[in-house]
Protein backbone atom coordinates (compact mmCIF):
# COMPACT_ATOMS: atom_id res chain seq x y z
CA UNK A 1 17.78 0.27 -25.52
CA UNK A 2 21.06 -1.44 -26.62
CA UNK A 3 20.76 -3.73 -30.09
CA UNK A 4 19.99 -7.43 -29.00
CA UNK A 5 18.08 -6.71 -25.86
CA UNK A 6 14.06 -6.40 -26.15
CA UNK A 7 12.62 -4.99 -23.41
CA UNK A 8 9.30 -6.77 -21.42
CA UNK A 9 6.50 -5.37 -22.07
CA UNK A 10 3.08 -5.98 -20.41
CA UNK A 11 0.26 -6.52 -22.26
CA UNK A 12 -2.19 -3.70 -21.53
CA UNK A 13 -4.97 -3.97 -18.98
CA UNK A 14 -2.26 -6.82 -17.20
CA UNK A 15 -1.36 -6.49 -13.49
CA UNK A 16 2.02 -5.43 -12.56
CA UNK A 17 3.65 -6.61 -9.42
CA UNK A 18 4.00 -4.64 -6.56
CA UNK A 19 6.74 -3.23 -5.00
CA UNK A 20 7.26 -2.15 -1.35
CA UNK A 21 9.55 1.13 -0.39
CA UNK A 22 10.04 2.89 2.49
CA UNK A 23 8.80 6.67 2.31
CA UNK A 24 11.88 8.27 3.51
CA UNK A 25 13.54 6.67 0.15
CA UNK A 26 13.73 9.14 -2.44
CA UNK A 27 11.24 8.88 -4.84
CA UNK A 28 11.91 7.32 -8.31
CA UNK A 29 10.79 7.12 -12.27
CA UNK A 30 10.23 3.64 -11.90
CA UNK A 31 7.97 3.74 -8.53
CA UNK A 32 4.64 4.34 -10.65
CA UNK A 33 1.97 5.38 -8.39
CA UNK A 34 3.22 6.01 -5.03
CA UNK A 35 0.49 4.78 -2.31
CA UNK A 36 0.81 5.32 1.41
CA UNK A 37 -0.42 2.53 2.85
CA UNK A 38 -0.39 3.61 6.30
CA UNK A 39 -2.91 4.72 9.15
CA UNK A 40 -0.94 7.85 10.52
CA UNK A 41 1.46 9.99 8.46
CA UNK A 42 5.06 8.99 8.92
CA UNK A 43 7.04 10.96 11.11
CA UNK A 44 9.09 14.12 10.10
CA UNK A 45 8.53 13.90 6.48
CA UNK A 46 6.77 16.21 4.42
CA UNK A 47 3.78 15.43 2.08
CA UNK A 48 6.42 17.17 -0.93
CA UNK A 49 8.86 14.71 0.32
CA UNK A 50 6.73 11.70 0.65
CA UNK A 51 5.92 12.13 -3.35
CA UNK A 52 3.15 10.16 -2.67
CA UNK A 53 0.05 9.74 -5.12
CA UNK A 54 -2.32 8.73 -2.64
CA UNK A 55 -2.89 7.99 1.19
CA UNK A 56 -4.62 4.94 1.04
CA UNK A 57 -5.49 4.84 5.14
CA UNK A 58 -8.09 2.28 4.62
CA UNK A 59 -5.51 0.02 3.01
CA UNK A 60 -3.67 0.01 6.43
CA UNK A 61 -4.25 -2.36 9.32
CA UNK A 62 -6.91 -1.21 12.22
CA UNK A 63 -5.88 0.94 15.24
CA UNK A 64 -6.06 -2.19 17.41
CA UNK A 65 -3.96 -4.45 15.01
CA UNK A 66 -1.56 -1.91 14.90
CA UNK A 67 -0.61 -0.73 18.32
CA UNK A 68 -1.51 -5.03 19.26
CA UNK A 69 1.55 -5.60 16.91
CA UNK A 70 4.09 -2.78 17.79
CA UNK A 71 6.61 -3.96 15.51
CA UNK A 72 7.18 -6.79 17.68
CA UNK A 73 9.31 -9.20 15.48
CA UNK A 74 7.82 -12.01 17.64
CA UNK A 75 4.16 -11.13 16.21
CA UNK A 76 4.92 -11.08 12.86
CA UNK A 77 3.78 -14.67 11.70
CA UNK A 78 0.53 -13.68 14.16
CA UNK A 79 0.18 -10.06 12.43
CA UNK A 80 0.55 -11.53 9.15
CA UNK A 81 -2.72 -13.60 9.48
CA UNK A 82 -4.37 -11.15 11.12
CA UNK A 83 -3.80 -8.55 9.08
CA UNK A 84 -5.07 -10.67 5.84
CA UNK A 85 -8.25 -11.38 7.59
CA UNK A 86 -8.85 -7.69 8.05
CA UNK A 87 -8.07 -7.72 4.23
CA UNK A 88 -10.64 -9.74 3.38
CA UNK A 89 -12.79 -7.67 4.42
CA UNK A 90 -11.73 -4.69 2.02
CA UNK A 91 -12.50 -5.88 -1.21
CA UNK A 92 -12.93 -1.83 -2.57
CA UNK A 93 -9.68 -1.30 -1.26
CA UNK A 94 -8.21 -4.46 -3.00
CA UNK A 95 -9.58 -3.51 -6.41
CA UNK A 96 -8.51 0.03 -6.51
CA UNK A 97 -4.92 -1.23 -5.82
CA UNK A 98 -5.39 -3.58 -8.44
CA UNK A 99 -6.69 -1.28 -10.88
CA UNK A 100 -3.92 0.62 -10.30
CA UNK A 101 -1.35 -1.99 -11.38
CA UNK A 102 -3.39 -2.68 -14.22
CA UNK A 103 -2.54 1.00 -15.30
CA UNK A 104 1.25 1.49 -14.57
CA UNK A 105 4.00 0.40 -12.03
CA UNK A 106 2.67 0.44 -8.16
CA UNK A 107 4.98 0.78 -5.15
CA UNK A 108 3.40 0.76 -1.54
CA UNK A 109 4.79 3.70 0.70
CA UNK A 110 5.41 2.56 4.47
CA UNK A 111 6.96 4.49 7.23
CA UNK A 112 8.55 1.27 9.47
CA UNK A 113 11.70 1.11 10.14
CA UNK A 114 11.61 -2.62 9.51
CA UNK A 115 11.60 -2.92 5.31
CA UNK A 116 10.77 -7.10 6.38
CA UNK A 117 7.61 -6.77 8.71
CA UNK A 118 5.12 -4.39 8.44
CA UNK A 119 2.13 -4.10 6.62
CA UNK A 120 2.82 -3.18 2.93
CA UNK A 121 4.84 -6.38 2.79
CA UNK A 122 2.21 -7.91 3.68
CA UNK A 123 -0.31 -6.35 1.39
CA UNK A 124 1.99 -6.79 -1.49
CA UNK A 125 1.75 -10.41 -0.46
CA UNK A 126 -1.91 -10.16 -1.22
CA UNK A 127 -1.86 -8.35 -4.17
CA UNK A 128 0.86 -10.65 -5.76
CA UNK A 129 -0.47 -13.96 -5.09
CA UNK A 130 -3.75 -13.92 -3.65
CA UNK A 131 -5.40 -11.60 -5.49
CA UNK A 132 -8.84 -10.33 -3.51
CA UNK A 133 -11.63 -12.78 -4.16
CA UNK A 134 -15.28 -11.92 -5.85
CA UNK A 135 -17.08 -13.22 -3.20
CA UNK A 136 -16.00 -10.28 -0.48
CA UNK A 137 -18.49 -7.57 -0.19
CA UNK A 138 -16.77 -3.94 -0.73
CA UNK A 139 -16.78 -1.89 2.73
CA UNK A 140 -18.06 1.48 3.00
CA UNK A 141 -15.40 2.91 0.97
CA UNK A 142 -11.70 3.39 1.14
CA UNK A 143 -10.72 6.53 2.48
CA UNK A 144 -7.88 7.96 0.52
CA UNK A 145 -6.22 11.36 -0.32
CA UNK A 146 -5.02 12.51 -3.98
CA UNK A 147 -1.88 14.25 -4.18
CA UNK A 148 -3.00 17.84 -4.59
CA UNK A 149 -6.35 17.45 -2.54
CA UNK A 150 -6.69 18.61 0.81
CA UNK A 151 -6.87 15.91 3.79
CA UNK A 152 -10.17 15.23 5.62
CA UNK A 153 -9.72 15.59 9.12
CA UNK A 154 -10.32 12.80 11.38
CA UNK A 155 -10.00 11.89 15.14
CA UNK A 156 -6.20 11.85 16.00
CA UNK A 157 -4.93 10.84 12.90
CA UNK A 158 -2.90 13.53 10.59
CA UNK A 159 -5.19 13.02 7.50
């Protein structure tokens, strides 16, 4: 650090924002925890290159949102709304996100081609400014994958 300039430090325990990153950018010091944030594994990448953490699929939106949206630029103000209702109904998912900016730097992983609208940008949205809300009930569980683990298999997905 030069003389004159003090760095900004977080207290500890105090959430960090998030940032958003497409997977096929190389992976950097500052990232943090890498998450994956989407359903199916991104085309023509491997996990090594990915360098991400964890595959948070729960995190994504559902089948049906996802295919109903296509990446349509025309949906996106419809998607967005959509998509945050679905989050409201994933308060386990939520919290482990949050916890995990509570620890260290977070950056959501997405495969779209579109860096403006897609999901993670959306999620950080939530995670920045509305953070998730006592009152939701967790779901069953988040399904996710540790770097290192071996993936569950599961319908047509690649898990």
């Amino acid at each position: 650090m030069r003389a004159g300039r003090s760095r900004r430090m977080s207290p500890p325990g105090a959430r960090r924002p998030v940032r958003v990153k497409r997977v096929y950018e190389p992976p950097d010091p500052r990232d943090g925890t890498r998450v994956l944030v989407d359903r199916l594994w991104p085309r023509g990448i491997s996990s090594d290159e990915a360098a991400a953490d964890l595959w948070l699929k729960d995190a994504a939106p559902s089948d049906a949102l996802r295919r109903w949206f296509g990446h349509d630029p025309v949906r996106w103000t419809s998607f967005r709304r959509k998509y945050r209702a679905e989050l409201a109904g994933r308060a386990e998912v939520l919290r482990l996100l949050d916890e995990l900016r509570r620890r260290g730097p977070v950056t959501l992983l997405f495969g779209a081609r579109d860096t403006e609208r897609n999901n993670a940008v959306v999620l950080s949205e939530v995670l920045n400014g509305d953070p998730p809300g006592s009152e939701l009930a967790p779901p069953g569980g988040p399904r996710a994958r540790i770097r290192g683990s071996k993936p569950a298999r599961s319908g047509g997905d690649r898990s």
